[in-house]
C-alpha atoms as a PDB file:
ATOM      1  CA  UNK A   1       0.293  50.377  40.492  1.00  0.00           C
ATOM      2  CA  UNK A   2       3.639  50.674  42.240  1.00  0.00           C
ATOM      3  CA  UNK A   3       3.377  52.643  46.057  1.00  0.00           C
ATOM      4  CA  UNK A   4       3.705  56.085  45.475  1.00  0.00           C
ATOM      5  CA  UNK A   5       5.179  56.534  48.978  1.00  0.00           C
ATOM      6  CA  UNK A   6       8.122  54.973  51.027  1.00  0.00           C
ATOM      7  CA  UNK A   7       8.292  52.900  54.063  1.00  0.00           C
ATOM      8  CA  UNK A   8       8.014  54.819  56.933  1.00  0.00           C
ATOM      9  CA  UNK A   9       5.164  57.175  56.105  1.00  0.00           C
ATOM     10  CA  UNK A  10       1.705  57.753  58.121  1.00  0.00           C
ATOM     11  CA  UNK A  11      -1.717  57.048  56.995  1.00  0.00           C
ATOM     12  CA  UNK A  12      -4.692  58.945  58.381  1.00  0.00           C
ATOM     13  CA  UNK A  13      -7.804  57.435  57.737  1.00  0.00           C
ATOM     14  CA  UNK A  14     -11.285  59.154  58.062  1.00  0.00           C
ATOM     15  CA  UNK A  15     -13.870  57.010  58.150  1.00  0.00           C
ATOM     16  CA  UNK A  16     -17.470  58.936  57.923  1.00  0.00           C
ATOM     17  CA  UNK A  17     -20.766  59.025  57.666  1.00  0.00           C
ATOM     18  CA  UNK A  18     -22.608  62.169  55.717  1.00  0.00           C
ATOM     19  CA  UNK A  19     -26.033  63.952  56.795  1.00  0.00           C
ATOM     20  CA  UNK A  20     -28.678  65.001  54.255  1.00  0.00           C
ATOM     21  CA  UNK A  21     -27.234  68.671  54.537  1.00  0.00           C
ATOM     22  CA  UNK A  22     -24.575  68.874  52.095  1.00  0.00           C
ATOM     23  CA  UNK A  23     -24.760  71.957  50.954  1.00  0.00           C
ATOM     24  CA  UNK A  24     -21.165  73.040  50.735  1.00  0.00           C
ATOM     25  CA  UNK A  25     -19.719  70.276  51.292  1.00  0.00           C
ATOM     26  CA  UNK A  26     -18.316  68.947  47.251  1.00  0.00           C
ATOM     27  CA  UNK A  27     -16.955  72.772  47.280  1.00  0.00           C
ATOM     28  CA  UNK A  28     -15.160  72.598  50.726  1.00  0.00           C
ATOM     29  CA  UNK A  29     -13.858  68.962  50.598  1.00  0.00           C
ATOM     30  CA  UNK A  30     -12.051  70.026  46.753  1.00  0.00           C
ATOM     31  CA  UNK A  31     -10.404  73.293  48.430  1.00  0.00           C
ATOM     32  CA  UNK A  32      -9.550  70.708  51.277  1.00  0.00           C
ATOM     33  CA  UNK A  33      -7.853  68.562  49.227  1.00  0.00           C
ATOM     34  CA  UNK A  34      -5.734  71.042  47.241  1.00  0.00           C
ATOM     35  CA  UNK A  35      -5.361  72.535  50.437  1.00  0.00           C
ATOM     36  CA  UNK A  36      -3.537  69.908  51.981  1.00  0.00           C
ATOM     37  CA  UNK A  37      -1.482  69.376  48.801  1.00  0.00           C
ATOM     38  CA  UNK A  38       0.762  72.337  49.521  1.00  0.00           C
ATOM     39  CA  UNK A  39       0.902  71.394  52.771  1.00  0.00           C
ATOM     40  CA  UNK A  40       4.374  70.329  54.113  1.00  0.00           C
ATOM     41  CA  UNK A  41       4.445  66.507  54.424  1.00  0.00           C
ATOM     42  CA  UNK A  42       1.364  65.483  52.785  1.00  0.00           C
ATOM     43  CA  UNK A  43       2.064  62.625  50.530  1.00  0.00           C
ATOM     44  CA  UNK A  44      -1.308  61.683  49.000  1.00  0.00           C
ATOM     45  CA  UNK A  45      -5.082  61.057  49.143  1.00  0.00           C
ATOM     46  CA  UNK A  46      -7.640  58.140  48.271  1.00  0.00           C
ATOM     47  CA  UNK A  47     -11.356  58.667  49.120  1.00  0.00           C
ATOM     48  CA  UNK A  48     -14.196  56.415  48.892  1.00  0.00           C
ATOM     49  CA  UNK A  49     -17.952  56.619  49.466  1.00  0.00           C
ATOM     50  CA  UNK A  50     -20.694  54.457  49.428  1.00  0.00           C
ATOM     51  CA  UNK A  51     -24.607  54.788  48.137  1.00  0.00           C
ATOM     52  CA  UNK A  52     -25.472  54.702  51.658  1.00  0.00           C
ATOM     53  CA  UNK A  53     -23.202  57.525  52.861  1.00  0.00           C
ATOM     54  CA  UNK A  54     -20.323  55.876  54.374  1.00  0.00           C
ATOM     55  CA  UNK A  55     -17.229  56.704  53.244  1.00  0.00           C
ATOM     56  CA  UNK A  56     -13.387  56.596  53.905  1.00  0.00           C
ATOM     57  CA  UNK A  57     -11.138  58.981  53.088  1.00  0.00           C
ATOM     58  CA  UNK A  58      -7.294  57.811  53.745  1.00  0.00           C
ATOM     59  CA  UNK A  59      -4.583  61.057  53.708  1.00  0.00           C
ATOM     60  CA  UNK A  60      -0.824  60.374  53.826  1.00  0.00           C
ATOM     61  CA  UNK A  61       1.765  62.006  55.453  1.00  0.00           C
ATOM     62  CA  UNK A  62       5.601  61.941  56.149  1.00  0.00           C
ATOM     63  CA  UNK A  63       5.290  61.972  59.977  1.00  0.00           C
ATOM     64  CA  UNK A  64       3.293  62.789  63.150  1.00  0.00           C
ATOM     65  CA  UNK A  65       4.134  66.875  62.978  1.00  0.00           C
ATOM     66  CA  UNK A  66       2.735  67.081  59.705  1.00  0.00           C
ATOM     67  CA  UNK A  67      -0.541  65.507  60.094  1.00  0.00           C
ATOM     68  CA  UNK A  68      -0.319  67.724  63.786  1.00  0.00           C
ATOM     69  CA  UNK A  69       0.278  71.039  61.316  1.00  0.00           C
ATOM     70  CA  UNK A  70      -2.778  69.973  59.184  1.00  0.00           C
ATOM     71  CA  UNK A  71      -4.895  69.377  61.564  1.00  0.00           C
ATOM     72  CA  UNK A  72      -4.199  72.801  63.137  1.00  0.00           C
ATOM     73  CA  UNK A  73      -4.291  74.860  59.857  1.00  0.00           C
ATOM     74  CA  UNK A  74      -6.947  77.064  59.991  1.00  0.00           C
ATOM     75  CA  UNK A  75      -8.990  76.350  57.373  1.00  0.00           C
ATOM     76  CA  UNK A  76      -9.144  72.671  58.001  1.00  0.00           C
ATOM     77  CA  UNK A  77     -10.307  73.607  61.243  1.00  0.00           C
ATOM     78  CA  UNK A  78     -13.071  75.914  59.994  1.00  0.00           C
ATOM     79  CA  UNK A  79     -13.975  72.586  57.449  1.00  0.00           C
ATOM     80  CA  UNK A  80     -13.596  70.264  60.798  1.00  0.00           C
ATOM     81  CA  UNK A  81     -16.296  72.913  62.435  1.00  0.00           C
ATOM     82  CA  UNK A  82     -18.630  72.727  59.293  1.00  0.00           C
ATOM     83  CA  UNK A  83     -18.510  69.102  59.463  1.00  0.00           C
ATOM     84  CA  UNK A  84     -19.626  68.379  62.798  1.00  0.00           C
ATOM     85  CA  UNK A  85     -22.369  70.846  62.645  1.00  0.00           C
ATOM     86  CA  UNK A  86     -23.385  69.814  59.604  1.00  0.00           C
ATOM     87  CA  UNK A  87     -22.045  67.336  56.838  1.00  0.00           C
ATOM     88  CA  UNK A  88     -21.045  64.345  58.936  1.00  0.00           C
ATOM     89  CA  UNK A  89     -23.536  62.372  61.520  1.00  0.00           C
ATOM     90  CA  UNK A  90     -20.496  60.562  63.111  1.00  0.00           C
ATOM     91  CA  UNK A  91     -16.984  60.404  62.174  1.00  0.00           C
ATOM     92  CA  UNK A  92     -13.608  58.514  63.458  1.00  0.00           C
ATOM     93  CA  UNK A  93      -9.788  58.931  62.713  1.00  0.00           C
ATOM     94  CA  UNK A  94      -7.303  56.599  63.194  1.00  0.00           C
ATOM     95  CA  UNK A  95      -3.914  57.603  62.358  1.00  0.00           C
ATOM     96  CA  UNK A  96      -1.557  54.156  61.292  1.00  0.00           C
ATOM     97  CA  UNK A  97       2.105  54.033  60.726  1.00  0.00           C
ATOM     98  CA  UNK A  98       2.991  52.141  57.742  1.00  0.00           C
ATOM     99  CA  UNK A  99       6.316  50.388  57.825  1.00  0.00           C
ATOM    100  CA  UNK A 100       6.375  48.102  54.582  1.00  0.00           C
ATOM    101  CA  UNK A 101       4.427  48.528  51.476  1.00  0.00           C
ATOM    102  CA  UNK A 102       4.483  46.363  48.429  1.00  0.00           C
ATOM    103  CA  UNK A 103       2.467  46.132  45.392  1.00  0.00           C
ATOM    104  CA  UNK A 104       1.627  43.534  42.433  1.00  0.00           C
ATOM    105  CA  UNK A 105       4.447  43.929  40.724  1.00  0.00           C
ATOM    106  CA  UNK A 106       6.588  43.307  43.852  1.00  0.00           C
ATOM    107  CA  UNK A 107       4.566  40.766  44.979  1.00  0.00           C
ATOM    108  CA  UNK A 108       5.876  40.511  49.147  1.00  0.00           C
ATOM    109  CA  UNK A 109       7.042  42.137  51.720  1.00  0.00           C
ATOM    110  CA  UNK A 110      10.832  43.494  51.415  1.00  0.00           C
ATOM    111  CA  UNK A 111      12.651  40.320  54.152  1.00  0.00           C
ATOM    112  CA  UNK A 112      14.353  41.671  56.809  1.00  0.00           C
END
């Protein structure tokens, strides 16, 4: 699977871990996602969770003020409410820049 995205882009990754209390949650985290699809700069979206409730969701974005503008919208920040009170235990974000991506097909790193 070729990269989807080119070199420079930003990768915000949410790593999480869910309560019992879900209730909500599958509905909120689809409207999320489509959401942030129409959102100016968004790029893409890979999530992952494990039996055990862990999970890591990874959100791409052109540049710092789009992932600023997302995090700001207002129904994220309703969702980002709902979460702390209710679907996540404990949460981080890191927010990477990526500068080179390659894939199988490519093989390496572009030289410089």
């Amino acid at each position: 699977m070729a990269p989807k995205r080119r070199p420079p882009y930003y990768a915000v990754i949410f790593t999480s871990t869910q309560t019992d209390d879900l209730d909500g949650y599958a509905e909120m985290s689809a409207h999320m996602e489509k959401l942030a699809s129409n959102q100016t700069g968004f790029l893409g979206i890979e999530s992952f969770r494990s039996l055990d409730k862990k999970g890591v969701t990874i959100s791409y974005w052109k540049d710092l003020n789009a992932i600023r503008a997302w995090k700001e919208n207002p129904e994220h920040l309703t969702a980002q409410q709902l979460g702390k009170q209710q679907w996540y235990q404990d949460y981080t974000i890191e927010i990477a820049k990526i500068e080179t991506a390659y894939d199988l097909q490519t093989d390496c790193p572009p030289s410089e």
